[in-house]
C-alpha atoms as a PDB file:
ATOM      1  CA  UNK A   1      -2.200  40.068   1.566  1.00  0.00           C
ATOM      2  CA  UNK A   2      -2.963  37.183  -1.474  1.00  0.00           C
ATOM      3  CA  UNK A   3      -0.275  37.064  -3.994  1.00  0.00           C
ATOM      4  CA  UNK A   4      -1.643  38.666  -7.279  1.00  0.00           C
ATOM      5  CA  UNK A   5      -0.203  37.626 -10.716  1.00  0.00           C
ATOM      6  CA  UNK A   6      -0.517  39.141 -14.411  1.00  0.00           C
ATOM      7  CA  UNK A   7      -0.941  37.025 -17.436  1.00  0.00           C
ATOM      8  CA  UNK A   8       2.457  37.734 -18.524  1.00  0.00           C
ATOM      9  CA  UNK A   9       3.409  35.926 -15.390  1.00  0.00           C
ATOM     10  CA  UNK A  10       0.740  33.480 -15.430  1.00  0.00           C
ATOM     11  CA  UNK A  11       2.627  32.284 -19.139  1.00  0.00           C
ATOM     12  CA  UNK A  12       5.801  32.436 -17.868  1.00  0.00           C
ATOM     13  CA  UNK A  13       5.118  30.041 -15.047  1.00  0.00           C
ATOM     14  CA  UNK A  14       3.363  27.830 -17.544  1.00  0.00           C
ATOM     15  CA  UNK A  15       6.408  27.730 -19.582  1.00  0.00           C
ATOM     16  CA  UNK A  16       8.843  27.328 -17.555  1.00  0.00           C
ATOM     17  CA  UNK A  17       6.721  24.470 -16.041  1.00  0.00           C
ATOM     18  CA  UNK A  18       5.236  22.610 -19.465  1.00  0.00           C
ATOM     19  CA  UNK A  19       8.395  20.882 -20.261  1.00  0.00           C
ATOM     20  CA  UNK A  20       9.434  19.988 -16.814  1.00  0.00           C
ATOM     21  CA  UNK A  21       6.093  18.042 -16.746  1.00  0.00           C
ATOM     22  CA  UNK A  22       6.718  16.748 -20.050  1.00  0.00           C
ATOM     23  CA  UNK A  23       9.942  15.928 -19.162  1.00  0.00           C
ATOM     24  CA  UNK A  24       8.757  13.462 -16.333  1.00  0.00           C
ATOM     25  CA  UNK A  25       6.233  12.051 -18.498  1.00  0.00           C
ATOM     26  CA  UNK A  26       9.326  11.191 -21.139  1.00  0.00           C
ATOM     27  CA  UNK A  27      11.569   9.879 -18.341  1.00  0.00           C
ATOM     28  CA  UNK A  28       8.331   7.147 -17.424  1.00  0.00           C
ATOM     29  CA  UNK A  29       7.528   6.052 -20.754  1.00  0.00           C
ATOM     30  CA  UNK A  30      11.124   5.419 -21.467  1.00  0.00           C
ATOM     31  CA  UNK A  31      11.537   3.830 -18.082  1.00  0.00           C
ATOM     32  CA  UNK A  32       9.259   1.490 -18.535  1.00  0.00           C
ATOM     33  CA  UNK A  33       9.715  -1.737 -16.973  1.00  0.00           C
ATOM     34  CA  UNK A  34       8.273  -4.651 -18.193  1.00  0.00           C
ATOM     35  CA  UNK A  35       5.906  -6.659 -16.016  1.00  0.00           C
ATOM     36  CA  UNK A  36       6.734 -10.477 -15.818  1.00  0.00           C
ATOM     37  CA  UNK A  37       4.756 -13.352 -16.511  1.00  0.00           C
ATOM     38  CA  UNK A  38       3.478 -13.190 -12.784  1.00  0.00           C
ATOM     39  CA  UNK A  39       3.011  -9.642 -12.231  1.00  0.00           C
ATOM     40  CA  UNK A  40       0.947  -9.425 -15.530  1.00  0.00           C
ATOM     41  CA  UNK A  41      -1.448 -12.057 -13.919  1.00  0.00           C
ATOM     42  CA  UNK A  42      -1.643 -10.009 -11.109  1.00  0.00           C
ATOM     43  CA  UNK A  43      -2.388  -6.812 -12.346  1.00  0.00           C
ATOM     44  CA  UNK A  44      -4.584  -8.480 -14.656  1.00  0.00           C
ATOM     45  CA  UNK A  45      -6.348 -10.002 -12.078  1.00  0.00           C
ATOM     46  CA  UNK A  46      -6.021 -13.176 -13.342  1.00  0.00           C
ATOM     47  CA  UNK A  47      -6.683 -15.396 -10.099  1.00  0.00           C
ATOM     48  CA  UNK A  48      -6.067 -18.845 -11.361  1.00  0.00           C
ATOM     49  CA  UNK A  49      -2.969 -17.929 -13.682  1.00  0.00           C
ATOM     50  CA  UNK A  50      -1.194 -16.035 -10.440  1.00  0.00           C
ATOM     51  CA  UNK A  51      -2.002 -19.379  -8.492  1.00  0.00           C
ATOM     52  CA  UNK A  52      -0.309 -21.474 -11.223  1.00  0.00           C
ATOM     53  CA  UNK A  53       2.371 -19.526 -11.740  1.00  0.00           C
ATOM     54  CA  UNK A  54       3.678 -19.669  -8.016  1.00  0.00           C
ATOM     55  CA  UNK A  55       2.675 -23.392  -7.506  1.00  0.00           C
ATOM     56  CA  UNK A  56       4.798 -24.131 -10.240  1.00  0.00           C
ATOM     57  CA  UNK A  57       7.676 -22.620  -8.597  1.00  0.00           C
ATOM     58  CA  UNK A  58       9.797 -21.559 -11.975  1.00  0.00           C
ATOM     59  CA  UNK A  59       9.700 -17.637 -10.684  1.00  0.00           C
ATOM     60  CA  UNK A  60      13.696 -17.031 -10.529  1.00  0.00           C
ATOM     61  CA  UNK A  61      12.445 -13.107  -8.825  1.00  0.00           C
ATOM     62  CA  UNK A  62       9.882 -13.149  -6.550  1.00  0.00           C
ATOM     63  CA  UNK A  63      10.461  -9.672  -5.484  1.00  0.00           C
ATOM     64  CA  UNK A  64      10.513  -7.724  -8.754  1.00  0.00           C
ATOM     65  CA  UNK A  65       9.453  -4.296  -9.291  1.00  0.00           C
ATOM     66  CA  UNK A  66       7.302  -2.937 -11.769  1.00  0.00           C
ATOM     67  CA  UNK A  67       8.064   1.266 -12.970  1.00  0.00           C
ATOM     68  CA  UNK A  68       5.147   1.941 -10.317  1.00  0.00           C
ATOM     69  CA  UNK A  69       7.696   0.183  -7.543  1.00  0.00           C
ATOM     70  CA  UNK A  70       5.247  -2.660  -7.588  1.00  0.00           C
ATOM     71  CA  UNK A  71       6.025  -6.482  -5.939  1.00  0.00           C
ATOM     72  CA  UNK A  72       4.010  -8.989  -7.095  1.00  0.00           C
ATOM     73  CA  UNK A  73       3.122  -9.074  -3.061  1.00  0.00           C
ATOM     74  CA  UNK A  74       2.003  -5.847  -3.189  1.00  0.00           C
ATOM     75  CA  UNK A  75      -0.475  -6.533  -6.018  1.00  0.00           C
ATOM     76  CA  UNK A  76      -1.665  -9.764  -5.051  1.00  0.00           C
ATOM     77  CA  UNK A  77      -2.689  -7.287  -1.202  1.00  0.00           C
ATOM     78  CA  UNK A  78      -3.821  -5.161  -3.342  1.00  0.00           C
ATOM     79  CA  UNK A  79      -5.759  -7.179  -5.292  1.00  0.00           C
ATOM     80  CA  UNK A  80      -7.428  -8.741  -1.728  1.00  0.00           C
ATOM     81  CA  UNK A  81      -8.789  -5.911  -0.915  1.00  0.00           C
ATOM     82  CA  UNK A  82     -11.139  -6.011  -3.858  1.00  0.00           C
ATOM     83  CA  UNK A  83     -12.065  -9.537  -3.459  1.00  0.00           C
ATOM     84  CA  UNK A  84     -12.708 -10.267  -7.409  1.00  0.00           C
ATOM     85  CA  UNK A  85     -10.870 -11.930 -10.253  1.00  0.00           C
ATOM     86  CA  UNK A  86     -10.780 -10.488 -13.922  1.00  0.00           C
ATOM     87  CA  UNK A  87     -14.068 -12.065 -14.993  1.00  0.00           C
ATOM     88  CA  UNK A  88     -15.671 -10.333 -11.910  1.00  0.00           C
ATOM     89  CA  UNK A  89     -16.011 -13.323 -10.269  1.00  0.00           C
ATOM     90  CA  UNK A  90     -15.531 -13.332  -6.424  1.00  0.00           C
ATOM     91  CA  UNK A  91     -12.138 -15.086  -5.166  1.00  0.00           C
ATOM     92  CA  UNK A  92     -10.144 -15.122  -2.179  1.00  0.00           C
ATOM     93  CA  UNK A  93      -6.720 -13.199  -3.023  1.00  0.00           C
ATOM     94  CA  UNK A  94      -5.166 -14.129   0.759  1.00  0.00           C
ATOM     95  CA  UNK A  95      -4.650 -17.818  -1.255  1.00  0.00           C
ATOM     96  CA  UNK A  96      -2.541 -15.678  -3.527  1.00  0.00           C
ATOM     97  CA  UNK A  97      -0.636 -13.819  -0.541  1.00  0.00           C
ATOM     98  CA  UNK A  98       0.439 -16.709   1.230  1.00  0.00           C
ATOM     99  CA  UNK A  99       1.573 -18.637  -1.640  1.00  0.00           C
ATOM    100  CA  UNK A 100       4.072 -15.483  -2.075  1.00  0.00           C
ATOM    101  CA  UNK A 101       4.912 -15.283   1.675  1.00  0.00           C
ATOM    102  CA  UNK A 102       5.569 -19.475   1.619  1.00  0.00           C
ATOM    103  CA  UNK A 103       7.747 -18.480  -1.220  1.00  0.00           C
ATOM    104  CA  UNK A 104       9.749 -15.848  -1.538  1.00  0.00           C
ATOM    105  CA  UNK A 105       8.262 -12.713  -1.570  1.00  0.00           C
ATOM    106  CA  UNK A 106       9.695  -9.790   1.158  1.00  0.00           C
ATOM    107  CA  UNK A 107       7.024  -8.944   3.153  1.00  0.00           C
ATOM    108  CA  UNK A 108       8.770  -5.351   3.894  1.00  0.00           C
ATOM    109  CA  UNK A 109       9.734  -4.690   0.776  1.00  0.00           C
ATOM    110  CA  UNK A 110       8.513  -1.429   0.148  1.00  0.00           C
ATOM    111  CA  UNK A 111       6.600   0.410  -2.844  1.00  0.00           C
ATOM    112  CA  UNK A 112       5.680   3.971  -3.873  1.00  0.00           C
ATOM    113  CA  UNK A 113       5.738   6.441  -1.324  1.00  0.00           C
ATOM    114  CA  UNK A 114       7.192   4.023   0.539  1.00  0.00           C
ATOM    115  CA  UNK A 115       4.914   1.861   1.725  1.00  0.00           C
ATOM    116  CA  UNK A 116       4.658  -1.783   2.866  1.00  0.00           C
ATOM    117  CA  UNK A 117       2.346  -4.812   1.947  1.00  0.00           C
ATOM    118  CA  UNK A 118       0.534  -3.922   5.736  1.00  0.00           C
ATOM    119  CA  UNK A 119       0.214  -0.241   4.781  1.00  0.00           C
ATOM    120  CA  UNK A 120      -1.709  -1.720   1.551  1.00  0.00           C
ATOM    121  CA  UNK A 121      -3.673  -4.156   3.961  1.00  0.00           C
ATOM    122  CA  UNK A 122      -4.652  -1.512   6.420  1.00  0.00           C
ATOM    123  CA  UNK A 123      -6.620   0.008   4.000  1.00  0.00           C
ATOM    124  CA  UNK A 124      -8.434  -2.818   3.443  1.00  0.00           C
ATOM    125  CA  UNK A 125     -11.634  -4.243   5.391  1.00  0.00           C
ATOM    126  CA  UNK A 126      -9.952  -7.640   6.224  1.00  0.00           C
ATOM    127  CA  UNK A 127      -8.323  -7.825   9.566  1.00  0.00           C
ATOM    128  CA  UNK A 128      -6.824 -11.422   8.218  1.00  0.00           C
ATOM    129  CA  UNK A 129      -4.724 -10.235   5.875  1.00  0.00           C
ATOM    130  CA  UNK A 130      -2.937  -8.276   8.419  1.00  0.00           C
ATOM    131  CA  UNK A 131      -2.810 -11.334  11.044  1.00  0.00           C
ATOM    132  CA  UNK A 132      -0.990 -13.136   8.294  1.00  0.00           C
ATOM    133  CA  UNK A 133       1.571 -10.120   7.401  1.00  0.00           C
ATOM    134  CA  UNK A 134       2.618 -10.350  10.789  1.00  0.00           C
ATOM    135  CA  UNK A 135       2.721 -13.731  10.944  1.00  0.00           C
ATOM    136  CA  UNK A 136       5.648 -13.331   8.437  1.00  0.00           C
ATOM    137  CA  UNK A 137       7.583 -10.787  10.091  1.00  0.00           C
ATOM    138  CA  UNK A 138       6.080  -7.575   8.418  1.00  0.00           C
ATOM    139  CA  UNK A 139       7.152  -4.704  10.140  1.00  0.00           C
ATOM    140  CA  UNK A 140       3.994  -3.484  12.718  1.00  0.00           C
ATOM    141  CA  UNK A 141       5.084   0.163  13.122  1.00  0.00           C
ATOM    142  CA  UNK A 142       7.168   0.965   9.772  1.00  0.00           C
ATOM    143  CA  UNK A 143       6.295   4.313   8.436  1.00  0.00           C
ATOM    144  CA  UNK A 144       5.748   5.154   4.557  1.00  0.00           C
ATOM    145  CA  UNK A 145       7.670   8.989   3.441  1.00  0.00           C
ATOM    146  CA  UNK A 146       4.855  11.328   4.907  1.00  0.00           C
ATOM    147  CA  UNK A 147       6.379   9.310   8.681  1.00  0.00           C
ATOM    148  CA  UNK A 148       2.616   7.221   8.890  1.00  0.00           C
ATOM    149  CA  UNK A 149       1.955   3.871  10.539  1.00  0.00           C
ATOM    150  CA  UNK A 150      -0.607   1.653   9.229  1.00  0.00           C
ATOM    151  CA  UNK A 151      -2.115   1.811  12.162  1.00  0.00           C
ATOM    152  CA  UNK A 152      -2.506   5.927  11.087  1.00  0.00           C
ATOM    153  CA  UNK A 153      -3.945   4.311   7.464  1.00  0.00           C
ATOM    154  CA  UNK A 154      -6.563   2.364   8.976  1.00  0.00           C
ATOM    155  CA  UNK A 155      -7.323   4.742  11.820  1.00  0.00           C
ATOM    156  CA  UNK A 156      -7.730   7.128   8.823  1.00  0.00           C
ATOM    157  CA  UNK A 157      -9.907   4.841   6.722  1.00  0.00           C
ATOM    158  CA  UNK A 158     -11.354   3.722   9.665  1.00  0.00           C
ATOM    159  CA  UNK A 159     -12.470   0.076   9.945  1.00  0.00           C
ATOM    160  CA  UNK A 160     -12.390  -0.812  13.453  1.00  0.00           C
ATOM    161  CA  UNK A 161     -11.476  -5.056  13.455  1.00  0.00           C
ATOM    162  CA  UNK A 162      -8.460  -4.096  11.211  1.00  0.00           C
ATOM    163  CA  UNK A 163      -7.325  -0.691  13.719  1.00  0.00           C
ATOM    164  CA  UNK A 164      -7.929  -3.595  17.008  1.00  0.00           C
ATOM    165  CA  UNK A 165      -5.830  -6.116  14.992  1.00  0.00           C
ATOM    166  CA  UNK A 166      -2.884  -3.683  14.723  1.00  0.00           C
ATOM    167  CA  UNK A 167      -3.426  -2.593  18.514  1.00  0.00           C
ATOM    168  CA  UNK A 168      -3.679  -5.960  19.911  1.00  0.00           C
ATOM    169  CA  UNK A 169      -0.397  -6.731  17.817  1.00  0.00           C
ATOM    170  CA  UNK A 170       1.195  -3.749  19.608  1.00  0.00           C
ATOM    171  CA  UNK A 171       1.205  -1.234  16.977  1.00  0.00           C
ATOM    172  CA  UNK A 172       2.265   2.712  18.560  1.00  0.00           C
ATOM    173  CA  UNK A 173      -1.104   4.591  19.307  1.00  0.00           C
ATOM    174  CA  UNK A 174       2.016   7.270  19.974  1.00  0.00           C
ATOM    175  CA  UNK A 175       4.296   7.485  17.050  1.00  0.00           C
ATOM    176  CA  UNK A 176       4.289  10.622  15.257  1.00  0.00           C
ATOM    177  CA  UNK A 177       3.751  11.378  11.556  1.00  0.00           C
ATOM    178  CA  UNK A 178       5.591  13.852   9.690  1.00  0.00           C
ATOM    179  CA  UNK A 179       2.716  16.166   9.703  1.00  0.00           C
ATOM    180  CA  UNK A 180       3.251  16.283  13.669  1.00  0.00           C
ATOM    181  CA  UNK A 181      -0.266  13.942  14.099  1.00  0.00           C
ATOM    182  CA  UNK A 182      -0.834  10.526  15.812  1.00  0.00           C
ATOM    183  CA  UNK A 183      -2.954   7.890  14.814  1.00  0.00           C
ATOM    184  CA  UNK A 184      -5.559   9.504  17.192  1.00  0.00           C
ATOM    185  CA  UNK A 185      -5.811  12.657  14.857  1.00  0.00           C
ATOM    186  CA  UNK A 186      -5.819  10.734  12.037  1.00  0.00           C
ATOM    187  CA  UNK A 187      -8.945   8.807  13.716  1.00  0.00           C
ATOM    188  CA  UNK A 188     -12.248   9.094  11.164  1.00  0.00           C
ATOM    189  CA  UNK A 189     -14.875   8.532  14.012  1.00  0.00           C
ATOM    190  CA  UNK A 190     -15.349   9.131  17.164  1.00  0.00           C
ATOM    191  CA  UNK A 191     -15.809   5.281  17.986  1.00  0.00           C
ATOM    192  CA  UNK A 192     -11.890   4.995  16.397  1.00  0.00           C
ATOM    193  CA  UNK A 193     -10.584   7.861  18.478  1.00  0.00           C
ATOM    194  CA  UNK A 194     -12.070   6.112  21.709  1.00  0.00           C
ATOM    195  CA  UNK A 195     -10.126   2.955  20.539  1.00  0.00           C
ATOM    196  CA  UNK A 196      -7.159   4.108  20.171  1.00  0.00           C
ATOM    197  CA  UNK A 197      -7.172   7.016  22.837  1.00  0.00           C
ATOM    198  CA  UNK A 198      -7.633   3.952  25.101  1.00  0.00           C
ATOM    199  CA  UNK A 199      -4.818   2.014  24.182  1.00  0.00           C
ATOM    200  CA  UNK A 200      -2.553   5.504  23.926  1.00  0.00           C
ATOM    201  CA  UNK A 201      -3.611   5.457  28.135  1.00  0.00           C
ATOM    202  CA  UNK A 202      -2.552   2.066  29.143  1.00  0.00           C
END
């Protein structure tokens, strides 16, 4: 039987709730957390200024976080899976993402709802930027709070040279998500779910 509620309840719900909401909104807005010089770049998508910045090598945190739990890694992935700089203009953002890596950036360090540069890149289109997260040690099967791989986010997304990079980097076609679901059942096509169904076999 569906739950049925009056309009008395209906405002009472919506009062109690209001300034819990507006609550959380107060907490971010006083929260905030400044950007710095590099991460403004980035989320500017200011190509050539990011480049500059890290070239010069006068960033005393390479790892900071923005109130959005954002590295300046993270944005600069991100930002690569767009492909464009500020003025529109296309540019290759991996440039970016190995200057961080051949700096100091953590390549695990992990953002909002937990996940990881190669979550980000597994989103993406470019099975490169993924070669090159592993390259410098990112973590192949780490899982974001709802338990999933990105091997689940790009089996979900679904671009097949970025699930076959994962695979032949031994990602788990096995591990389990919180929701109880493999990458298999997270698969988009049915071309996916043959790739990975085959790799779960072997």
């Amino acid at each position: 039987m569906s739950a049925r509620f009056s309009l008395k309840e209906c405002i009472v719900v919506l009062v109690c709730f209001l300034p819990w909401a507006a609550g959380l909104y107060f907490v971010h807005i006083n929260n905030h957390i400044p950007l710095s010089p590099l991460q403004q770049a980035l989320d500017s998508k200011n190509f050539e200024q990011a480049k500059r910045l890290i070239q010069e090598g006068r960033i005393a945190d390479y790892n900071p976080r923005s109130d959005w739990f954002r590295t300046p890694l993270m944005m600069a992935v991100h930002n690569s899976l767009w492909g464009y700089d500020h003025e529109g203009h296309p540019v290759d953002w991996i440039e970016v993402v190995n200057l961080l890596l051949t700096s100091d950036a953590d390549v695990n360090e992990t953002g909002w709802l937990c996940y990881t540069p190669l979550h980000q890149a597994a989103s993406g289109k470019d099975p490169k930027i993924i070669k090159i997260l592993l390259s410098h040690g990112a973590t192949l099967d780490r899982k974001n709070c709802h338990g999933q791989t990105p091997l689940m986010i790009a089996a979900a997304v679904g671009n097949v040279p970025v699930i076959n990079e994962l695979l032949i980097a031994g990602a788990n076609p096995r591990s389990l998500a919180k929701d109880g679901k493999t990458a298999l059942e997270y698969a988009k096509t049915t071309e996916i779910a043959t790739l990975i169904a085959e790799a779960k076999n072997k």
